[in-house]
Protein backbone atom coordinates (compact mmCIF):
# COMPACT_ATOMS: atom_id res chain seq x y z
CA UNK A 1 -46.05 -174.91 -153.14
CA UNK A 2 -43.71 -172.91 -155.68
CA UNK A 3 -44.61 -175.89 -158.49
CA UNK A 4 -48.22 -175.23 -157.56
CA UNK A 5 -48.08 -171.48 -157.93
CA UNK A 6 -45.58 -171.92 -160.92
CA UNK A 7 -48.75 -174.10 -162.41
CA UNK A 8 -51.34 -171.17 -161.75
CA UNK A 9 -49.02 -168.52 -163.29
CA UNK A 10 -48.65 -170.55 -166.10
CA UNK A 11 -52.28 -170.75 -166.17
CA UNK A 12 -52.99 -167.31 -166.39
CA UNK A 13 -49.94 -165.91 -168.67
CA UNK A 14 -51.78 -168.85 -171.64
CA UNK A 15 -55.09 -167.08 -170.42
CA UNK A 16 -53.57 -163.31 -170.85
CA UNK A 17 -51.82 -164.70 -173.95
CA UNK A 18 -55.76 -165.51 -175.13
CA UNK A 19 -57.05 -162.92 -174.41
CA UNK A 20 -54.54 -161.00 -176.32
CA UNK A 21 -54.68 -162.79 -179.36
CA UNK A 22 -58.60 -162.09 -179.47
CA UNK A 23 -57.70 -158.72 -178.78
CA UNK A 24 -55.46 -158.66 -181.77
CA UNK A 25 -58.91 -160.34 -183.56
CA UNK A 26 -60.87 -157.82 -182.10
CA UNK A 27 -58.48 -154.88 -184.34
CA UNK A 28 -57.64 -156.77 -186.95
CA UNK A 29 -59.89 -155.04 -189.37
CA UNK A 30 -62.99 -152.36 -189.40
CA UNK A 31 -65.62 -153.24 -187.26
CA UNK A 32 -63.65 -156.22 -185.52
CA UNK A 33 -63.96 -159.09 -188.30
CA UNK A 34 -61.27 -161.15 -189.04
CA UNK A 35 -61.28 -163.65 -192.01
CA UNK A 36 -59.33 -166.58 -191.51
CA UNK A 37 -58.32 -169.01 -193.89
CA UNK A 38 -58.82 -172.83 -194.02
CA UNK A 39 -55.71 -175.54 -195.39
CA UNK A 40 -56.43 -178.00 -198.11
CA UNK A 41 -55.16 -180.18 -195.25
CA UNK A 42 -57.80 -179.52 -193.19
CA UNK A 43 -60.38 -180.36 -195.86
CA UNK A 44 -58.75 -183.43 -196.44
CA UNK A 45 -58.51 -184.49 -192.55
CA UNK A 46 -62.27 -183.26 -191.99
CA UNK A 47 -64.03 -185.61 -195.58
CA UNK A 48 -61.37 -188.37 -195.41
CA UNK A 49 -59.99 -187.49 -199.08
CA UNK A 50 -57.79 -189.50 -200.66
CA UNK A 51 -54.86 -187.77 -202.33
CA UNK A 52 -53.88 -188.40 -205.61
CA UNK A 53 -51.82 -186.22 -206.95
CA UNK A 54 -49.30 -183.85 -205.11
CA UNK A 55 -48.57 -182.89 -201.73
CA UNK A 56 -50.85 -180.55 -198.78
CA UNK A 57 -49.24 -178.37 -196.42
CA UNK A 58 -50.15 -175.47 -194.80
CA UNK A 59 -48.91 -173.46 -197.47
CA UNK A 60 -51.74 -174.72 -199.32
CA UNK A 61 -54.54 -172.21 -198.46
CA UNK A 62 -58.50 -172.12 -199.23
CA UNK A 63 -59.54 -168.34 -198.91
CA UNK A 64 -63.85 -168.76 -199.85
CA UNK A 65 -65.91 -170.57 -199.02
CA UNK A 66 -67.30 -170.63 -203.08
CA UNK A 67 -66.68 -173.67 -204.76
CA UNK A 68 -66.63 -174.43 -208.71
CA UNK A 69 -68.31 -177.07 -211.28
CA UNK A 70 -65.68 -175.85 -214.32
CA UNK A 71 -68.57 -177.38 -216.74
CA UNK A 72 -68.42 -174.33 -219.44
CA UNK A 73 -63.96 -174.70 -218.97
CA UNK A 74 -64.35 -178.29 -220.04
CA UNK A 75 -66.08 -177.06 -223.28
CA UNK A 76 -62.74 -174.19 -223.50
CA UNK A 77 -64.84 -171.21 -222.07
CA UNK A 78 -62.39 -169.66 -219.37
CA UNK A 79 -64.08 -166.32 -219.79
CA UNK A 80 -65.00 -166.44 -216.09
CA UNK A 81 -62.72 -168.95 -214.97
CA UNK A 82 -62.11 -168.63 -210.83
CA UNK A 83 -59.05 -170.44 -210.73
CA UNK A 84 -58.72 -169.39 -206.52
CA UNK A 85 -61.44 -171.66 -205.68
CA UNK A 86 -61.77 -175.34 -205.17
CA UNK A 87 -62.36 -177.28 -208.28
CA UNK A 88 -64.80 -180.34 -208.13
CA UNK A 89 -64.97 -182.52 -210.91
CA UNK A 90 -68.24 -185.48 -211.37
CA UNK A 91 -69.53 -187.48 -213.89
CA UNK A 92 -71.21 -184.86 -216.43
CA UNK A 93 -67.61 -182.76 -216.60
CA UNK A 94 -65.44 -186.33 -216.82
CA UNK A 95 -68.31 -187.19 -219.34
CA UNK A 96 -67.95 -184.98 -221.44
CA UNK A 97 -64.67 -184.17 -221.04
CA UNK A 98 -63.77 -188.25 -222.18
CA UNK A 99 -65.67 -186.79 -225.70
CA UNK A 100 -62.86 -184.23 -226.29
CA UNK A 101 -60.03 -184.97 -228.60
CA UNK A 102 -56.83 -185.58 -227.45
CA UNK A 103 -54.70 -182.37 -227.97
CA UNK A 104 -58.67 -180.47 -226.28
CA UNK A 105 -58.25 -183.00 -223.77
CA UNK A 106 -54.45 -181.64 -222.96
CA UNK A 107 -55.24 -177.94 -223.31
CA UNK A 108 -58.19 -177.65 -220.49
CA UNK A 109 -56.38 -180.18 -217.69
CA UNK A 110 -53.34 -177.51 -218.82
CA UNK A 111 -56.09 -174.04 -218.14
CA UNK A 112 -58.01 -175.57 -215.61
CA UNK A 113 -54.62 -176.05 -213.22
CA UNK A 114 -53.29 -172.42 -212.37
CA UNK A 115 -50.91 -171.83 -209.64
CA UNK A 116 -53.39 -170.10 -207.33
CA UNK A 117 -55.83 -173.27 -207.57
CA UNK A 118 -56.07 -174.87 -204.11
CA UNK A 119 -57.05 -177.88 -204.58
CA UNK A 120 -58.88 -179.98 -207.60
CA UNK A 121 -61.86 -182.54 -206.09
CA UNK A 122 -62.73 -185.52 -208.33
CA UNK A 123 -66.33 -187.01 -206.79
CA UNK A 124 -67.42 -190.51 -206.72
CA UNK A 125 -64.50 -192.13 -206.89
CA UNK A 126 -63.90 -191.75 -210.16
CA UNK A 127 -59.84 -192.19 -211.70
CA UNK A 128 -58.18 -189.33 -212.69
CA UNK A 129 -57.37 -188.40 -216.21
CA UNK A 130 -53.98 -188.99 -217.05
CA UNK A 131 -54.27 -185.18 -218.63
CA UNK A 132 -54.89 -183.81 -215.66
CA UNK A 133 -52.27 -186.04 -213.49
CA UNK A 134 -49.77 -184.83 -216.29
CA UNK A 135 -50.99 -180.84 -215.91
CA UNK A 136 -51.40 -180.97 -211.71
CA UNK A 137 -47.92 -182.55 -211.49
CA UNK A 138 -46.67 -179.67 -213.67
CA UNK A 139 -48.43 -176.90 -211.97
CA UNK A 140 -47.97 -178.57 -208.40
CA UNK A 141 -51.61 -178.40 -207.79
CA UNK A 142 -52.67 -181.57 -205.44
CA UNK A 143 -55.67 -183.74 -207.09
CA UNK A 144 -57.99 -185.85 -204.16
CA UNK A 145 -60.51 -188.20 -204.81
CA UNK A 146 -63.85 -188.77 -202.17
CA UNK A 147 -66.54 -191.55 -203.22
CA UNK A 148 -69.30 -189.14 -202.20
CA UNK A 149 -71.64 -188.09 -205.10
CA UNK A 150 -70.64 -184.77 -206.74
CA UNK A 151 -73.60 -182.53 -205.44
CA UNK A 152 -73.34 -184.06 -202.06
CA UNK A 153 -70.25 -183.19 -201.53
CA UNK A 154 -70.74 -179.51 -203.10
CA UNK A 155 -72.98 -178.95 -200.28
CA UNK A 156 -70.79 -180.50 -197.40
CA UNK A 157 -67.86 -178.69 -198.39
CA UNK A 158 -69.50 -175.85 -198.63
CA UNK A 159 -70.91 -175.58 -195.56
CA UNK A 160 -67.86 -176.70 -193.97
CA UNK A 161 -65.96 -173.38 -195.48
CA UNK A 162 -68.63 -171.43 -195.26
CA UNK A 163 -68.34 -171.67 -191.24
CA UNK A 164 -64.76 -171.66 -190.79
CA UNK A 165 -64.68 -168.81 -193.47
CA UNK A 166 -66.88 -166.75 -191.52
CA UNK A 167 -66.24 -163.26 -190.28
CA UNK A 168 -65.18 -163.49 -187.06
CA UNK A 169 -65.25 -161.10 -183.78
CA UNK A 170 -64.84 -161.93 -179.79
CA UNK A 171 -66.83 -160.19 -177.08
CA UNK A 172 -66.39 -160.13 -173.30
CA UNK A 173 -69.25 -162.36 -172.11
CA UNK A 174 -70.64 -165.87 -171.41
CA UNK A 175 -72.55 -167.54 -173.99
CA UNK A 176 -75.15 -170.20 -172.64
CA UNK A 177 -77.52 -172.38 -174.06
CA UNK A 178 -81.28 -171.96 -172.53
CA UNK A 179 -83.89 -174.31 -173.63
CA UNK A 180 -82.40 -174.43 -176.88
CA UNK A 181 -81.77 -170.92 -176.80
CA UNK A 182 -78.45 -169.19 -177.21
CA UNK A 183 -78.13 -166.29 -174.73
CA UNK A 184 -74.86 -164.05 -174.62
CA UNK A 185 -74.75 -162.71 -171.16
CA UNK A 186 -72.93 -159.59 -171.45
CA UNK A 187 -71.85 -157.14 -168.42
CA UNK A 188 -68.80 -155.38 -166.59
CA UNK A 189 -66.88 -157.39 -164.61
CA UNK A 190 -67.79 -159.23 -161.08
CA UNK A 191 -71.44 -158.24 -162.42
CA UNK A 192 -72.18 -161.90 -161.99
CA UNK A 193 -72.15 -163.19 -165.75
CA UNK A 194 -70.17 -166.38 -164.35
CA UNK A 195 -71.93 -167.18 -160.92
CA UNK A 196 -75.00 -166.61 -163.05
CA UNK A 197 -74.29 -169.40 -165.72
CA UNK A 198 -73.07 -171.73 -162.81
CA UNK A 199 -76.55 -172.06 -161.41
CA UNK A 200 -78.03 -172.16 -165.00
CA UNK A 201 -75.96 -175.17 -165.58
CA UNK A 202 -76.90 -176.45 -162.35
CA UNK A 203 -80.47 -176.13 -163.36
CA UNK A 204 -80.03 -178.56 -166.47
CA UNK A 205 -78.72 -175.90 -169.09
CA UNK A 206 -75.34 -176.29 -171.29
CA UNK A 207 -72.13 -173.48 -171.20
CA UNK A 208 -70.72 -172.35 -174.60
CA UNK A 209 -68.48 -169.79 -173.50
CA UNK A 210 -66.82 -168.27 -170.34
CA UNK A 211 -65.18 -165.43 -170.66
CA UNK A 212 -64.63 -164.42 -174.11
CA UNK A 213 -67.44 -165.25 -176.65
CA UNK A 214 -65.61 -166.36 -180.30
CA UNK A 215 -68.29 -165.25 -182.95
CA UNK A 216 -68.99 -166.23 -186.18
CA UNK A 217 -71.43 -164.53 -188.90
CA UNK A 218 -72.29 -167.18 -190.65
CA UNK A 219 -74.62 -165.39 -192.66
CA UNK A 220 -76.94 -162.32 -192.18
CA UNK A 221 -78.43 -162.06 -188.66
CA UNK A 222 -77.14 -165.89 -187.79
CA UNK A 223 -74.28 -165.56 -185.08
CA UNK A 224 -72.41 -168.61 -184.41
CA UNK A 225 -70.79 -168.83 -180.60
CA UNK A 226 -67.90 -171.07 -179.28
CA UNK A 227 -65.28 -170.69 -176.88
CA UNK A 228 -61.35 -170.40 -177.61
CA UNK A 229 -59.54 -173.69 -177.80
CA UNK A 230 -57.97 -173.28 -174.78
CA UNK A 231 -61.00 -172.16 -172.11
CA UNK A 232 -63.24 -174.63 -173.77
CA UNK A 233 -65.73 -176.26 -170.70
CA UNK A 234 -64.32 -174.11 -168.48
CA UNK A 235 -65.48 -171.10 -165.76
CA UNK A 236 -63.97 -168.41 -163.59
CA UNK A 237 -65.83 -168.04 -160.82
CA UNK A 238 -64.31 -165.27 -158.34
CA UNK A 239 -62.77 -166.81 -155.02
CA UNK A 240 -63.08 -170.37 -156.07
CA UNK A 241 -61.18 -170.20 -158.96
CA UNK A 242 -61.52 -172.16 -162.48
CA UNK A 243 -63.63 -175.17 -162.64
CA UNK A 244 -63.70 -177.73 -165.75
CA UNK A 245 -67.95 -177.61 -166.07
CA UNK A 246 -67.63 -181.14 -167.79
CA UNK A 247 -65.70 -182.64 -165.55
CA UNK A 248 -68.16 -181.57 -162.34
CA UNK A 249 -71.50 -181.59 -163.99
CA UNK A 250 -70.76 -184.16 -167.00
CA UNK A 251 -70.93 -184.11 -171.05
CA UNK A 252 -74.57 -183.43 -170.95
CA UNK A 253 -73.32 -179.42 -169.10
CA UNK A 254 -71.40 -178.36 -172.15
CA UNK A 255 -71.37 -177.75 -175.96
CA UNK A 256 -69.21 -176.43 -178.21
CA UNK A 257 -71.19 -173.95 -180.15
CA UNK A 258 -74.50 -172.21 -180.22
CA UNK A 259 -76.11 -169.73 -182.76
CA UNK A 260 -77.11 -166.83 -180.92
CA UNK A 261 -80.26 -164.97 -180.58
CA UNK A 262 -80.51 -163.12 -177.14
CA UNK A 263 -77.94 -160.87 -175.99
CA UNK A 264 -79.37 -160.22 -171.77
CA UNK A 265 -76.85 -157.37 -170.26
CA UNK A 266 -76.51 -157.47 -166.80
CA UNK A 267 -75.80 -153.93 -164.63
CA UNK A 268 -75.58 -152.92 -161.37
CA UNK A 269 -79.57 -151.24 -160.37
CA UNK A 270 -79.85 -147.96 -161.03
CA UNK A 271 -82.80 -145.97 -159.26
CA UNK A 272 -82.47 -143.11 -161.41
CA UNK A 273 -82.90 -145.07 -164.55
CA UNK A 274 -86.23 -146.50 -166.40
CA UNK A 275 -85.89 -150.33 -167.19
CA UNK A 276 -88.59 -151.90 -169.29
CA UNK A 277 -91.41 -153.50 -167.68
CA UNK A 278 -93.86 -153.94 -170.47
CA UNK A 279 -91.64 -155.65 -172.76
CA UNK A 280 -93.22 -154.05 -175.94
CA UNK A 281 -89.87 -152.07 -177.20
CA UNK A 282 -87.67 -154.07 -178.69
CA UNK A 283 -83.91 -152.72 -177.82
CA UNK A 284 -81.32 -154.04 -180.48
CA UNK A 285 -77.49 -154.90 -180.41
CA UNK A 286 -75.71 -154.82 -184.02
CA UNK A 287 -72.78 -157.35 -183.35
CA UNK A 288 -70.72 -157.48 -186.95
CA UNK A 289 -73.53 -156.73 -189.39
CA UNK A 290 -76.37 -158.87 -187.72
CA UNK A 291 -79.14 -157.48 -185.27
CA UNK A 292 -79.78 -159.48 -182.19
CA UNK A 293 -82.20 -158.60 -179.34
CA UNK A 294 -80.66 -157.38 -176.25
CA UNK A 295 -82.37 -157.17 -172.92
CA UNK A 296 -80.89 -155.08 -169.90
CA UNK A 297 -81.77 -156.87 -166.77
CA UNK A 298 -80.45 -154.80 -163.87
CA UNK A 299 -79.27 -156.86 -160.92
CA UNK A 300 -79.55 -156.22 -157.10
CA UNK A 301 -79.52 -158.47 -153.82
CA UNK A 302 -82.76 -160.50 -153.74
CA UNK A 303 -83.15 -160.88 -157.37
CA UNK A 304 -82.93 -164.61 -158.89
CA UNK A 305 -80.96 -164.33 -162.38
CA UNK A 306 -80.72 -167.24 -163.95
CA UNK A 307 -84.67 -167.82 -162.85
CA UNK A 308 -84.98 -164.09 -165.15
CA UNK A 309 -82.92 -165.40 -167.81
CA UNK A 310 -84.97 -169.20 -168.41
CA UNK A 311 -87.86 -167.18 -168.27
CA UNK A 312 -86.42 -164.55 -171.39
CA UNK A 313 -85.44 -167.68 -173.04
CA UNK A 314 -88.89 -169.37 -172.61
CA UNK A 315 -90.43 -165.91 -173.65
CA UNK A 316 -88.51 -165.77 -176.48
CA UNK A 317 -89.90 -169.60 -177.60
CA UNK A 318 -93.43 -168.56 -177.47
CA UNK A 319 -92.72 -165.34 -179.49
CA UNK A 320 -91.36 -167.54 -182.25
CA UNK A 321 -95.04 -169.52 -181.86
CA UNK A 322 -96.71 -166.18 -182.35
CA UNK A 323 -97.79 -165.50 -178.67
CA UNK A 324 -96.30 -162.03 -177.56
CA UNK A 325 -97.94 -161.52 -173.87
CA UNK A 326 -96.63 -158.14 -173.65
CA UNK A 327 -98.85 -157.12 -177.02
CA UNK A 328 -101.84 -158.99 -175.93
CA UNK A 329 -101.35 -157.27 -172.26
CA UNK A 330 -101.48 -154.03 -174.27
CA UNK A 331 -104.59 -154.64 -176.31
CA UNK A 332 -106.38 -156.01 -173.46
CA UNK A 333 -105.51 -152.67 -171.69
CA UNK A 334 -106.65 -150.53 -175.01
CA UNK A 335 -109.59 -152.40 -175.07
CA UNK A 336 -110.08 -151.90 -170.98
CA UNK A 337 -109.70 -147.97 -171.35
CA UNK A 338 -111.58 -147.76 -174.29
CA UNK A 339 -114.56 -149.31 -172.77
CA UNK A 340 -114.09 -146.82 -169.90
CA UNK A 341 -114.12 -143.87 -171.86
CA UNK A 342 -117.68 -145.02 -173.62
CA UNK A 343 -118.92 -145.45 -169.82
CA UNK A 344 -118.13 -142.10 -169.18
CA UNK A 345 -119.31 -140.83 -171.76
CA UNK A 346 -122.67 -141.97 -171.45
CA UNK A 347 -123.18 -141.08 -168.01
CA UNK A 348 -121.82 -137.82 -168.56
CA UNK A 349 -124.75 -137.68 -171.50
């Protein structure tokens, strides 16, 4: 019994400690972004580079996601040089650089390696110049080689920092995905945000996030959710305890990240307040600097939520088609009273 309830404390201190570190997130800067920063390690885990030249440790740091081509540096014009960002040399640079003579060939491996360069990329497998293996050993810049084309590889590595270079924030919540529809269930405590995604899951939908909500602004008005490493596939539910969703309901319950576009905010029913029933104004949430769509659903005995929430998802779907029900509702009504009016009118006449 006292291992068992050493386990649970245990449990919950790493889950406080979470919490807190997301917290920390959460203040880290104005408006609760946080920009981490990715290892030339990491890049070389993630593409399967082969290194070359030098050494990568942690020390070694990528801070944006921008990547250079130095074409106009291998012709000498450093003018607007970015020596911070990841350097990717293909065939036209090499090319032309093989063209140079041999004291031009020295002097640009010599300006194109700079202390604050993380990393230098040669694409398709092509050897290094002994130039720049004489300059990178100097400078203690690390060279790695990949055999995927040059603009290929642009692209994947850009997208790779791009996300993990994102602006980050966490919000209380539970991120599930809907029909291929990322909803962020938001709410105060023992609202029912968890007992809620339990029976969406149970209906054939995926959980994200339990919890706290890890998001990522990928770019303007695209939100990218996940869950913290260590409450990943897992749920609280009050009086049962945490439950591993994977584990009970298979691979097929989970995911590990969703882009989301709903934000549904559940509260206890208020009489005294006027929910929407038409569903013709659009209420907004600014997370970071993206808009999302929020709906507040307010919740009461008797009243089926995750039924409500497939059918905002489903909603949603058919808006992106170009079918809004709540504006054709509204013209049909127009159109109703209008015709009304002219009856009136001419009996009155």
């Amino acid at each position: 019994m006292l291992v068992d309830n050493f386990s649970v404390n245990s449990f919950h201190l790493k889950i406080g400690m979470v919490k807190w570190n997301v917290g920390m997130l959460k203040n880290s800067d104005k408006g609760g972004k946080s920009v981490s920063c990715v290892t030339v390690k990491d890049v070389q885990n993630t593409f399967s580079l082969e290194l070359s030249i030098g050494s990568v440790d942690d020390e070694r740091q990528i801070h944006t996601s921008d990547i250079s081509r130095p074409g106009l540096e291998m012709a000498g014009f450093f003018n607007y040089y970015t020596p911070h960002r990841v350097q990717i040399l293909g065939k036209r640079e090499l090319a032309f650089f093989a063209n140079l003579s041999d004291a031009e060939r020295v002097d640009r491996m010599v300006r194109l390696c700079s202390e604050n360069t993380p990393a230098i990329i040669i694409a398709h497998g092509m050897e290094v110049p002994i130039e720049l293996e004489e300059a990178a050993k100097s400078i203690g810049v690390p060279v790695l080689t990949t055999e995927v084309p040059t603009t290929k590889f642009a692209g994947m590595l850009t997208n790779y920092l791009e996300g993990k270079l994102a602006p980050m924030t966490a919000v209380h919540g539970v991120l599930v995905d809907v029909y291929g529809v990322g909803i962020l269930i938001t709410g105060k405590s023992g609202v029912g945000k968890s007992e809620t995604a339990l029976e969406l899951v149970k209906r054939g939908h995926r959980l994200v996030a339990d919890d706290l909500v890890e998001i990522r602004q990928v770019s303007k008005n695209v939100l990218i959710g996940n869950a913290p490493k260590l409450l990943e596939h897992m749920l609280e539910i009050r009086g049962v305890g945490i439950i591993d969703m994977m584990t009970l309901f298979g691979a097929g319950s989970v995911r590990g990240d969703k882009r989301i576009v709903i934000v549904i905010d559940l509260e206890t029913w208020d009489s005294q307040k006027m929910y929407e029933r038409l569903g013709l104004d659009d209420e907004k949430m600014k997370i970071m600097d993206s808009e999302l769509t929020k709906l507040t659903v307010p919740v009461r005995p008797g009243r089926n939520l995750s039924v409500i929430i497939e059918v905002a998802a489903m909603d949603y779907r058919m808006k992106k088609l170009g079918v809004n029900t709540a504006e054709e509702f509204s013209k049909k009504l127009d159109s109703a009273i209008e015709l009304k009016a002219k009856k009136i009118e001419g009996e009155v006449e």
